[in-house]
N, C-alpha and C. Protein backbone atom coordinates (compact mmCIF):
# COMPACT_ATOMS: atom_id res chain seq x y z
N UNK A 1 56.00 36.57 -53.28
CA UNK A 1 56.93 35.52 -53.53
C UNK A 1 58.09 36.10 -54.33
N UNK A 2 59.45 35.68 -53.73
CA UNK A 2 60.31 36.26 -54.57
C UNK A 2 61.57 34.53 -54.61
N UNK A 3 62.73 35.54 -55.74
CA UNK A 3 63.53 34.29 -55.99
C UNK A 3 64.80 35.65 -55.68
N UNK A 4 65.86 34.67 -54.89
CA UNK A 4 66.83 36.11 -54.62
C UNK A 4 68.11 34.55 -54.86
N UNK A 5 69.02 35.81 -55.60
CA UNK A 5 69.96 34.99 -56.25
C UNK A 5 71.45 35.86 -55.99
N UNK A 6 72.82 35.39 -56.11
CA UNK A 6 73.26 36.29 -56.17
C UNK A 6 75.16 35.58 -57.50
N UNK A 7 75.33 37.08 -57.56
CA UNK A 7 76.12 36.53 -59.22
C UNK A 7 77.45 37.65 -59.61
N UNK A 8 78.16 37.61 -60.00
CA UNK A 8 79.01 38.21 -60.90
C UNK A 8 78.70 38.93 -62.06
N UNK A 9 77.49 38.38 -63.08
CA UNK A 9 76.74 38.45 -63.98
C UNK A 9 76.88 39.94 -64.46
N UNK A 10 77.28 40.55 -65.25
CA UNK A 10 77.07 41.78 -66.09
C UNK A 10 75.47 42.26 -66.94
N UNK A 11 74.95 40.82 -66.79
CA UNK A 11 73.30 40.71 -67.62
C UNK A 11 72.86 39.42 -66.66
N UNK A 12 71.59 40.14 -66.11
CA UNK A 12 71.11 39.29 -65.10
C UNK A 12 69.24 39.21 -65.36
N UNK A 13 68.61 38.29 -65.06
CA UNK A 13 67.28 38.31 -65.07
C UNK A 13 66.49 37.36 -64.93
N UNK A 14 65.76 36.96 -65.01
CA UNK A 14 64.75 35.46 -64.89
C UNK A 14 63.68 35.70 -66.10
N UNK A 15 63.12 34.27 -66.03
CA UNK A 15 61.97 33.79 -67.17
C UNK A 15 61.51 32.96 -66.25
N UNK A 16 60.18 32.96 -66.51
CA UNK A 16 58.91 32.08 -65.76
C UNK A 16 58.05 31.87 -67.34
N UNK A 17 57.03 30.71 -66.40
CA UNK A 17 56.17 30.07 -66.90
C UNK A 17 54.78 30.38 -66.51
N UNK A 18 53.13 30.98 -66.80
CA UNK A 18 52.50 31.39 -66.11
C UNK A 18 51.83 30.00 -66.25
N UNK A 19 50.87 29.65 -65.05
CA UNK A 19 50.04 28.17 -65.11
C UNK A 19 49.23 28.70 -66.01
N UNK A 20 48.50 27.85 -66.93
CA UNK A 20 47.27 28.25 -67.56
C UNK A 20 46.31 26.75 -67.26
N UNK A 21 46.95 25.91 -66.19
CA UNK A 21 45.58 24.81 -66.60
C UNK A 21 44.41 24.99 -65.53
N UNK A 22 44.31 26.30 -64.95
CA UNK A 22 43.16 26.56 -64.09
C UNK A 22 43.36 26.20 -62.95
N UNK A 23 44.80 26.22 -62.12
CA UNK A 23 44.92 25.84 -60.74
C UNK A 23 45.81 27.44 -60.60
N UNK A 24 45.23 28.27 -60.59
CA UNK A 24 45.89 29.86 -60.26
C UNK A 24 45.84 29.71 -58.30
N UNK A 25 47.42 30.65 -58.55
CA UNK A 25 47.07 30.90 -56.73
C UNK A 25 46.12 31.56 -56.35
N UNK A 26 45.44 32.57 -56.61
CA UNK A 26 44.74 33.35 -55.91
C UNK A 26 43.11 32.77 -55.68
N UNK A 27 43.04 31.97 -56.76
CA UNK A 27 41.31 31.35 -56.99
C UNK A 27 41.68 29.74 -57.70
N UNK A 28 41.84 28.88 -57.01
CA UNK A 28 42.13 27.31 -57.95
C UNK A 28 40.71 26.92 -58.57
N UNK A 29 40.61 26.38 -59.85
CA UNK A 29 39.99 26.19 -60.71
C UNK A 29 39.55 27.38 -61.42
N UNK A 30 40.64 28.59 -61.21
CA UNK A 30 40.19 30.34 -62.03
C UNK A 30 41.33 29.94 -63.53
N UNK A 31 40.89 30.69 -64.14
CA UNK A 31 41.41 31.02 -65.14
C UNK A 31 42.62 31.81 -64.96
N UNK A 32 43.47 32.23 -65.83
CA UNK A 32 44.70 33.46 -66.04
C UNK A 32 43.79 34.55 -65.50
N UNK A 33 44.37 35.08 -64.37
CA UNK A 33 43.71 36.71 -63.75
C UNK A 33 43.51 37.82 -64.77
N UNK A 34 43.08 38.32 -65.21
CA UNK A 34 43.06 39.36 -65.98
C UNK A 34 41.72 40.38 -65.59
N UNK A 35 42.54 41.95 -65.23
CA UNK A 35 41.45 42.58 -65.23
C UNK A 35 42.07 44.11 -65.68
N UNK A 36 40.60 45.13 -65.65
CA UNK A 36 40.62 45.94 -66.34
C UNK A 36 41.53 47.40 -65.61
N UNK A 37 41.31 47.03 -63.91
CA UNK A 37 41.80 48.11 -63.49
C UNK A 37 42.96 47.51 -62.49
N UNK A 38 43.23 46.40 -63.28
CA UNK A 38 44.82 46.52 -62.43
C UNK A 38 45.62 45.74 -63.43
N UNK A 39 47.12 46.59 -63.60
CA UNK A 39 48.03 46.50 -64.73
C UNK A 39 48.64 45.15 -64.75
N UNK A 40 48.50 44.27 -65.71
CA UNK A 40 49.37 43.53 -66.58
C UNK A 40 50.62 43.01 -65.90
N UNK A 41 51.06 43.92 -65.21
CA UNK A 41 52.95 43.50 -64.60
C UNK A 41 52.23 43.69 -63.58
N UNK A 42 51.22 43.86 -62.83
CA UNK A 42 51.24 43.33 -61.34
C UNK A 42 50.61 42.02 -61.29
N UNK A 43 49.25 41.90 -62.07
CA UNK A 43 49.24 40.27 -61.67
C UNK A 43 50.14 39.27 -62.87
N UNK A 44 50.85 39.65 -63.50
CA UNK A 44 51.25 38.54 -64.15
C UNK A 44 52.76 38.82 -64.33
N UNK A 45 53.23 39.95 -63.84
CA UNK A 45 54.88 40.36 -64.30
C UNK A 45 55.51 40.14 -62.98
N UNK A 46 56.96 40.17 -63.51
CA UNK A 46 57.58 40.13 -62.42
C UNK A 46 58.72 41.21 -62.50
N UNK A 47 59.69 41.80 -61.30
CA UNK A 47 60.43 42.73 -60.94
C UNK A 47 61.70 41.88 -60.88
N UNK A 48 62.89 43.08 -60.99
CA UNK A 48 64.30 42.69 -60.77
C UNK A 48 64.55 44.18 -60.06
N UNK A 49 65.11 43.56 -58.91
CA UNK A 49 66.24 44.64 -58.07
C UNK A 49 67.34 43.86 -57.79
N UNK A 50 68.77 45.23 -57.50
CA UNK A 50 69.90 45.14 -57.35
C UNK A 50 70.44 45.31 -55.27
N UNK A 51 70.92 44.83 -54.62
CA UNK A 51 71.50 45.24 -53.61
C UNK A 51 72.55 46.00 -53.61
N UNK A 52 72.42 47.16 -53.31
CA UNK A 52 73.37 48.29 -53.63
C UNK A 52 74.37 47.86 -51.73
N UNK A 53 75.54 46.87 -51.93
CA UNK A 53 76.25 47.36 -50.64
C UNK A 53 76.53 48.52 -49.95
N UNK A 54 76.73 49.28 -50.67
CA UNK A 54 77.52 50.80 -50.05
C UNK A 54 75.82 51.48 -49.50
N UNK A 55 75.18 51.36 -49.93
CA UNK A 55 74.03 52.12 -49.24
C UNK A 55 72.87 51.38 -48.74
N UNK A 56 73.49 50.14 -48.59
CA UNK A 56 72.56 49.05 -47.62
C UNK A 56 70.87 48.68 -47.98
N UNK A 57 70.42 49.02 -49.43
CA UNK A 57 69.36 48.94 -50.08
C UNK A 57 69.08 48.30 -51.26
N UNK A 58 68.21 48.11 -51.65
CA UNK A 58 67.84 47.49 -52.56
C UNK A 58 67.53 48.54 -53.98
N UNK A 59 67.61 48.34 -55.36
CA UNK A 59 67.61 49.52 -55.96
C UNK A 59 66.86 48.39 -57.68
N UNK A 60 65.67 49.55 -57.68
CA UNK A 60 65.19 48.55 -59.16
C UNK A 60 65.61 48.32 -60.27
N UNK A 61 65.96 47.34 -61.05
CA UNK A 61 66.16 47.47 -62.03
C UNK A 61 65.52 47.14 -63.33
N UNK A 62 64.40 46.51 -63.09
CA UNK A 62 63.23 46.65 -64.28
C UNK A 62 62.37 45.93 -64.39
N UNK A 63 61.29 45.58 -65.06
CA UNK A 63 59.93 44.95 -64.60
C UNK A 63 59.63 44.18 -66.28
N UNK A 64 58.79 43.21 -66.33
CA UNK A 64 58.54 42.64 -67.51
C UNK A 64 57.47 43.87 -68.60
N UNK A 65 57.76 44.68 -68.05
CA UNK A 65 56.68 45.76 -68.72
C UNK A 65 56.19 45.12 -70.30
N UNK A 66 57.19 45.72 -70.96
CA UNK A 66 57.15 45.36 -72.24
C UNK A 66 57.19 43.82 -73.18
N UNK A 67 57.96 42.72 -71.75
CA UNK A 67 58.05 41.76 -72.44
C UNK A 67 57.11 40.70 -72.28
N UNK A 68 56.16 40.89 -71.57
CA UNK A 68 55.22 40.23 -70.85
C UNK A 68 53.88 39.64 -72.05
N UNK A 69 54.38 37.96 -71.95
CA UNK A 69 54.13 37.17 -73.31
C UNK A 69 52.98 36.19 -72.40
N UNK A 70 52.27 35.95 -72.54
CA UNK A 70 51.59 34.70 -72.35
C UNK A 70 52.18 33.23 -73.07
N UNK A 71 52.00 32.30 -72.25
CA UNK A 71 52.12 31.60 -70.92
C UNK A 71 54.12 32.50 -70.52
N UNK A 72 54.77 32.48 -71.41
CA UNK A 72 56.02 32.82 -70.80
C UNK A 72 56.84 34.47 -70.89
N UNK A 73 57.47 34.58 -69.78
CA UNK A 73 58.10 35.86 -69.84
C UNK A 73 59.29 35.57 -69.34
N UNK A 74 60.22 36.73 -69.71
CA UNK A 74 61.23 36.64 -69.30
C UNK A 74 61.79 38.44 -69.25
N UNK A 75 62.81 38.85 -68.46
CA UNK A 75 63.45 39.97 -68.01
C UNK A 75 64.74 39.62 -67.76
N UNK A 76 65.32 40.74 -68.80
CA UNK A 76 66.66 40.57 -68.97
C UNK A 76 67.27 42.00 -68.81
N UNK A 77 68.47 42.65 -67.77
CA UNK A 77 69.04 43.93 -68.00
C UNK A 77 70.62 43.66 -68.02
N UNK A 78 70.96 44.09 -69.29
CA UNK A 78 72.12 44.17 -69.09
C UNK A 78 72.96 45.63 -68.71
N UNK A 79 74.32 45.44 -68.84
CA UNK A 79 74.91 46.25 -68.64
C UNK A 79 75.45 47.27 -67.33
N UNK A 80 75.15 45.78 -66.62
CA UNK A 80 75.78 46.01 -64.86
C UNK A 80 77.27 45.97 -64.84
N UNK A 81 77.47 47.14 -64.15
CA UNK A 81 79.08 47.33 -63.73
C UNK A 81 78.87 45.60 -62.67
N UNK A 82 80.27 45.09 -63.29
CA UNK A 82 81.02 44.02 -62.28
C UNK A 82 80.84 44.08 -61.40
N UNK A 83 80.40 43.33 -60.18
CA UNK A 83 80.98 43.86 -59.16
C UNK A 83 82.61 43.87 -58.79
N UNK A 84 83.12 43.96 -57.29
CA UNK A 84 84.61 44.23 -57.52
C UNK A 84 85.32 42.57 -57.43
N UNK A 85 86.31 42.49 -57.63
CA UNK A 85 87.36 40.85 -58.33
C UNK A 85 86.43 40.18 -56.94
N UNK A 86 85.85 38.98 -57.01
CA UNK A 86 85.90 37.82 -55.60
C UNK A 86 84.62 38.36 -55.25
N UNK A 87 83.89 39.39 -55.70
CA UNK A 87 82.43 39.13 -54.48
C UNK A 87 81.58 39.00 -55.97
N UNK A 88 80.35 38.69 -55.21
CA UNK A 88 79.26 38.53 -55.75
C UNK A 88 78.37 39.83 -55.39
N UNK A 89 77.30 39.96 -56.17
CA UNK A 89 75.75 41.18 -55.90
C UNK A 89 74.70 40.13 -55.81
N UNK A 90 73.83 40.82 -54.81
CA UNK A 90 72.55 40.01 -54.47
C UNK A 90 71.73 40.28 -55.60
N UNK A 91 70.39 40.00 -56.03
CA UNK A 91 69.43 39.87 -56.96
C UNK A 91 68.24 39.58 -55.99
N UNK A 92 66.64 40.32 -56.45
CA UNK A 92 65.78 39.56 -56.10
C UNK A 92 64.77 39.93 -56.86
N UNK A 93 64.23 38.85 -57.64
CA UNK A 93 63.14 38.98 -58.27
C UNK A 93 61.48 38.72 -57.68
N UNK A 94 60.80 39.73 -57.78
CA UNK A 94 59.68 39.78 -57.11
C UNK A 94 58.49 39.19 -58.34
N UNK A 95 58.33 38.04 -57.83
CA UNK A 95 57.30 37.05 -59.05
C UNK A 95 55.97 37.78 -59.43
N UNK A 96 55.26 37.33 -60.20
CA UNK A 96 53.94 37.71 -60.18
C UNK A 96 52.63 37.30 -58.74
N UNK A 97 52.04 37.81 -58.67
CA UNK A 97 51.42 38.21 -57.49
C UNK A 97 50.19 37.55 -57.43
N UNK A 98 49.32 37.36 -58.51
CA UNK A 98 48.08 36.60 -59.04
C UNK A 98 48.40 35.68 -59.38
N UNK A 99 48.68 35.60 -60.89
CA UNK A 99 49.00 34.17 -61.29
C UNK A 99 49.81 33.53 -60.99
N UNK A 100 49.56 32.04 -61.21
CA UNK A 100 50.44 31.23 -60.29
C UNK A 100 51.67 31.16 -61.61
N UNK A 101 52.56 30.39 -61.33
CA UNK A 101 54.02 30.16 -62.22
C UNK A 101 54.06 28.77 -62.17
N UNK A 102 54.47 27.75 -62.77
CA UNK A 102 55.23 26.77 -62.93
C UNK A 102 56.89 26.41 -62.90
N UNK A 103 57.12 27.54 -63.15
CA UNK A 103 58.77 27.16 -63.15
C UNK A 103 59.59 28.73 -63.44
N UNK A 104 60.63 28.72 -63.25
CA UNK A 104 61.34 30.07 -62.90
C UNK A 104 62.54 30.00 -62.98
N UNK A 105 63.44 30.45 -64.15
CA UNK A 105 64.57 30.45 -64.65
C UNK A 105 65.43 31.81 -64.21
N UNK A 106 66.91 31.55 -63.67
CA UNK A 106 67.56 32.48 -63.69
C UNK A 106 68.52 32.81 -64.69
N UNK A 107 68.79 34.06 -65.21
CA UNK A 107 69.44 34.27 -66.47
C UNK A 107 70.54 35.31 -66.02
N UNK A 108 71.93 34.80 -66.32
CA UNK A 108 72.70 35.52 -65.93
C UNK A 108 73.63 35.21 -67.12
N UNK A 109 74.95 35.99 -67.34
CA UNK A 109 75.96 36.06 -68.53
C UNK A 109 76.84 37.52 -68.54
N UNK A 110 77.88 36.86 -68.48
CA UNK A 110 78.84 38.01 -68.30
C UNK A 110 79.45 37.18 -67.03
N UNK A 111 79.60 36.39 -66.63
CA UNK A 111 80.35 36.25 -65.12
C UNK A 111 80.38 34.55 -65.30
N UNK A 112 80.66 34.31 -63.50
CA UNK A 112 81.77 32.81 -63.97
C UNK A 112 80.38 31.83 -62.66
N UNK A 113 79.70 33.39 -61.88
CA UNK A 113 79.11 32.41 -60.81
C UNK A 113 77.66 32.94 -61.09
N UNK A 114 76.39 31.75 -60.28
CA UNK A 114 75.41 32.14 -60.50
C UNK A 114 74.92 30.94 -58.98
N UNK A 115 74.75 31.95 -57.89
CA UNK A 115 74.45 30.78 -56.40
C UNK A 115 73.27 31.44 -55.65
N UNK A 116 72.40 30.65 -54.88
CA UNK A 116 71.16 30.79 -54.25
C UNK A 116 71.60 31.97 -53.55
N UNK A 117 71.05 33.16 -52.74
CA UNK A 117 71.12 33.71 -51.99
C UNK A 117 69.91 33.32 -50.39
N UNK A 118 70.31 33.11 -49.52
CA UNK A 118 69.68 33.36 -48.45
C UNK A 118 69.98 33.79 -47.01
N UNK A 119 69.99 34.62 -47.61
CA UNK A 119 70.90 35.84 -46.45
C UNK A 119 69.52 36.74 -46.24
N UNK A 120 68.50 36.65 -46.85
CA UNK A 120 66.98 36.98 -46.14
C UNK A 120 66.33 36.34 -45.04
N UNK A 121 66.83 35.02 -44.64
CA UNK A 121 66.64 34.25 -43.45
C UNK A 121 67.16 34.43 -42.19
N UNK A 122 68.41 35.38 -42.75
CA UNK A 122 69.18 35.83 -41.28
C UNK A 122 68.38 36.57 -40.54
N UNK A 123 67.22 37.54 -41.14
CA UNK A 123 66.77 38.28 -40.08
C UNK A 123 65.67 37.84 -39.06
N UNK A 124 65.32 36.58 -39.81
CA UNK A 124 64.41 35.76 -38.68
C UNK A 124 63.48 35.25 -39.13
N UNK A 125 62.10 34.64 -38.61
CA UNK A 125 61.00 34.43 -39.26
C UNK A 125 60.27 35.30 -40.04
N UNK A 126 59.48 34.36 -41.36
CA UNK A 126 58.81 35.10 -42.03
C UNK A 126 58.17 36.22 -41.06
N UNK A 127 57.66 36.87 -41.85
CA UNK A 127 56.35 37.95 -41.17
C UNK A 127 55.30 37.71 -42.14
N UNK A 128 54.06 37.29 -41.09
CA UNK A 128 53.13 36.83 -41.39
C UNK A 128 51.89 38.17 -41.76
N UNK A 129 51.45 38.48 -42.30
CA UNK A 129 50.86 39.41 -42.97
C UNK A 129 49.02 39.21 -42.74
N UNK A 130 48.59 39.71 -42.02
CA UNK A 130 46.99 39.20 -42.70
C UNK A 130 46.57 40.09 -42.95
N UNK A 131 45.33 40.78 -43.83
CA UNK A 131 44.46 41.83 -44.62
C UNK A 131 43.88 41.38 -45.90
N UNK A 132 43.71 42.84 -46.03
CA UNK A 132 42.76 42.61 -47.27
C UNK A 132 43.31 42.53 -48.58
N UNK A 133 42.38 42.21 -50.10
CA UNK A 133 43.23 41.97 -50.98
C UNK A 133 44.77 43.26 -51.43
N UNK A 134 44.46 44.23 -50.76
CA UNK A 134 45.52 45.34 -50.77
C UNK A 134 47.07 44.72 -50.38
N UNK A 135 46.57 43.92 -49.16
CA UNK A 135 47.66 43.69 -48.47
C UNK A 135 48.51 42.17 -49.53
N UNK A 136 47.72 41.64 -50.29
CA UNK A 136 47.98 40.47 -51.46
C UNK A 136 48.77 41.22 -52.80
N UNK A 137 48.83 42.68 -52.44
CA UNK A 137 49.57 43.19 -53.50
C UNK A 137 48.37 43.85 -54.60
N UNK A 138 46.97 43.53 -54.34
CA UNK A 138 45.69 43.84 -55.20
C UNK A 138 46.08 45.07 -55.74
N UNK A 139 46.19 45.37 -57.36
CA UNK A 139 45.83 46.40 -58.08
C UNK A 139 47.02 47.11 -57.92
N UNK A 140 48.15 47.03 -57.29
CA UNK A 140 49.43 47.12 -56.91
C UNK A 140 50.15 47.22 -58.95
N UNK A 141 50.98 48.50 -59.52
CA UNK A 141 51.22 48.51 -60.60
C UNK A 141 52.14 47.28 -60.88
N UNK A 142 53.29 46.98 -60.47
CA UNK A 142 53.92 45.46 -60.38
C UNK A 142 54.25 44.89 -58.95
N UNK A 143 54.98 43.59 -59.21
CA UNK A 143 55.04 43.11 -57.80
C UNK A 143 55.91 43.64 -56.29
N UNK A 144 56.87 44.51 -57.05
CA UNK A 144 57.64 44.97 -55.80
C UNK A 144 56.96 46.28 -55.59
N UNK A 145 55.94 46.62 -55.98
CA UNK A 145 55.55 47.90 -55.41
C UNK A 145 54.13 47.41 -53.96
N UNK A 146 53.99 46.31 -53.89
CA UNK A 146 52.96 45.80 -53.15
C UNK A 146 53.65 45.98 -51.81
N UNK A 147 52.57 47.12 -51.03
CA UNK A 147 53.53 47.23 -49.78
C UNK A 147 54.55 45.99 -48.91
N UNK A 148 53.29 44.87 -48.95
CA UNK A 148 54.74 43.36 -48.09
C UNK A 148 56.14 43.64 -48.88
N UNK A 149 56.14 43.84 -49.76
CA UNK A 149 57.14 43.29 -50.62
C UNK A 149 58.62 44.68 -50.67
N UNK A 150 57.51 45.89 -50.30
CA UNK A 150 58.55 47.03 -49.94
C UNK A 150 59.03 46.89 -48.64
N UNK A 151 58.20 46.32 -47.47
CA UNK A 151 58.69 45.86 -46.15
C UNK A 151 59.80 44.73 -45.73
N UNK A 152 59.50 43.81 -46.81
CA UNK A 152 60.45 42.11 -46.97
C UNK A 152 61.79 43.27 -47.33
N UNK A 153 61.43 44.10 -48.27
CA UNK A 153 63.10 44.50 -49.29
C UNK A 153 64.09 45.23 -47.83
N UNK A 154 62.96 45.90 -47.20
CA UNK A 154 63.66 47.15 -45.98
C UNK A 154 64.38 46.13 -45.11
N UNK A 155 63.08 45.43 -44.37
CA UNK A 155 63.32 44.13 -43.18
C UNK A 155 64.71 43.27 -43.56
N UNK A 156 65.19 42.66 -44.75
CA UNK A 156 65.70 41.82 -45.75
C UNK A 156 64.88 40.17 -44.59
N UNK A 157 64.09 40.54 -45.25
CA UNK A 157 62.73 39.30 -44.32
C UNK A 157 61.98 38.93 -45.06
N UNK A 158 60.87 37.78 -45.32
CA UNK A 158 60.33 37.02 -46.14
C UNK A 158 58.96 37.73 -45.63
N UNK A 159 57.91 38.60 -46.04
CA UNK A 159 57.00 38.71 -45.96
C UNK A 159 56.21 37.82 -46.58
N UNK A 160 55.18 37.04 -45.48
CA UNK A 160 54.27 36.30 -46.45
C UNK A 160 52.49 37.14 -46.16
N UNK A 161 52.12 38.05 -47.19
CA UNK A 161 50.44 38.16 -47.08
C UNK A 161 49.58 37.16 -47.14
N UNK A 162 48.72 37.29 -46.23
CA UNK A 162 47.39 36.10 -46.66
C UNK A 162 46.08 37.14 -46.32
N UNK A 163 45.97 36.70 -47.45
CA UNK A 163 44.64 37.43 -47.90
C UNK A 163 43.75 36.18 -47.21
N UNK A 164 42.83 37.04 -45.97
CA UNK A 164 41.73 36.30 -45.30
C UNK A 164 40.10 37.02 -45.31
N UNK A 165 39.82 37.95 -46.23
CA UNK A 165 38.54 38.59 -45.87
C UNK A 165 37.80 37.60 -45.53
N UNK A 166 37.04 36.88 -45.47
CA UNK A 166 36.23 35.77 -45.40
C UNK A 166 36.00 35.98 -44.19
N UNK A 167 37.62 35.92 -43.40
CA UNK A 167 37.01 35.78 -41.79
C UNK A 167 37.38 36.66 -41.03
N UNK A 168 38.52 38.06 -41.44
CA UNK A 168 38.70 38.86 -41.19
C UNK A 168 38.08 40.42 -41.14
N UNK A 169 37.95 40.36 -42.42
CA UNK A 169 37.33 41.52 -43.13
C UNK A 169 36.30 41.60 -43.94
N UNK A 170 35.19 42.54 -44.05
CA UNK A 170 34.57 42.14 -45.02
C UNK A 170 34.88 43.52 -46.28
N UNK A 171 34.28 42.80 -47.33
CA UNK A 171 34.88 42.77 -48.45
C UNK A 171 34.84 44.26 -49.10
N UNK A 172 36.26 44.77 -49.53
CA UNK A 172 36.01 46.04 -49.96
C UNK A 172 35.93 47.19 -49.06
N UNK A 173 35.47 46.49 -47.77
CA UNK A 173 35.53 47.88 -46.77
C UNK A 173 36.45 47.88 -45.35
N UNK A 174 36.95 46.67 -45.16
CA UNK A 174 38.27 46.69 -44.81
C UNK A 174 38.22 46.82 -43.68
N UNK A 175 36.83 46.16 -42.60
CA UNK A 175 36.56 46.97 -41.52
C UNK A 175 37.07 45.38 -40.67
N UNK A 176 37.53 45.82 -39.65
CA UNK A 176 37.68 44.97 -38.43
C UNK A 176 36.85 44.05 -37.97
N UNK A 177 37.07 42.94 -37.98
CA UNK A 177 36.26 41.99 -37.43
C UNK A 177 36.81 41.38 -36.03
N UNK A 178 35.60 40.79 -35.31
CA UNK A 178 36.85 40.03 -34.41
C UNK A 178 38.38 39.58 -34.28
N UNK A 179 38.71 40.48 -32.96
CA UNK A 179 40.31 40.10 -33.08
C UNK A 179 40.75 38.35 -32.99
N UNK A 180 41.63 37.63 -34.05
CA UNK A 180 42.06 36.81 -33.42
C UNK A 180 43.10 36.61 -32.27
């Protein structure tokens, strides 16, 4: 899940809310995800990248590493060159991956505009994703490193994963089950 924005902004970033009343995406009635062998900013942080025009890519610019607060976080970078007089730069923040969010603030300053981007729809329908928890971004260090999410940035396409072992795969070993 991402939020793609685009701005003038010299200091750009978002703040979220993590759910804590036990309706998490990945398991409803789970608690805040927390585990031992997968980092902090993948199930609960979120990413900021830049759209670099001139080289037609997307380029990172920083992760809640350090600021990553229970129930709330926020990511802030400043010190973006302008873009040039009359355009705007795209933004896309890649949410947390486990826990669910409640609400999701964009933070921008230094500039005059701050407007939705969806210029990720031009390339067509989502892409529908099915696998294993790998493919959900599982154990993934933050959220834009989860392969969908390096494919959505290339594609400029909405990857959606759904994690189906149950009826796909079984668990941990990733083996083929009947084709649907």
């Amino acid at each position: 899940m991402f939020v793609q924005f685009k701005t003038d902004a010299t200091s750009v970033g978002i703040a979220y809310t993590l759910r804590t009343d036990g309706q998490q995406a990945n398991a409803p009635g789970a608690q805040l995800t927390a585990w031992t062998d997968f980092r902090q900013t993948g199930y609960s942080g979120a990413d900021l990248y830049a759209f670099d025009e001139e080289a037609k890519q997307w380029g990172f610019l920083g992760t809640t590493m350090s600021g990553l607060k229970y129930p709330n976080s926020s990511l802030l970078v400043g010190g973006i060159p302008a873009p040039a007089a009359g355009k705007l730069r795209s933004y896309r923040a890649h949410l947390p991956m486990y826990n669910a969010i409640t609400d999701v603030s964009v933070l921008a300053s230094g500039g005059k505009t701050v407007e939705p981007d969806w210029s990720f729809r031009d390339g067509g329908d989502p892409v529908v994703w099915y696998g294993t928890s790998i493919t959900q971004g599982g154990v993934s260090p933050r959220p834009g490193h989860a392969y969908t999410n390096r494919i959505a940035r290339s594609l400029n396409r909405e990857c959606v994963p759904c994690y189906a072992s149950i009826y796909l795969f079984s668990s941990a070993k990733a083996r083929r089950r009947t084709p649907m």
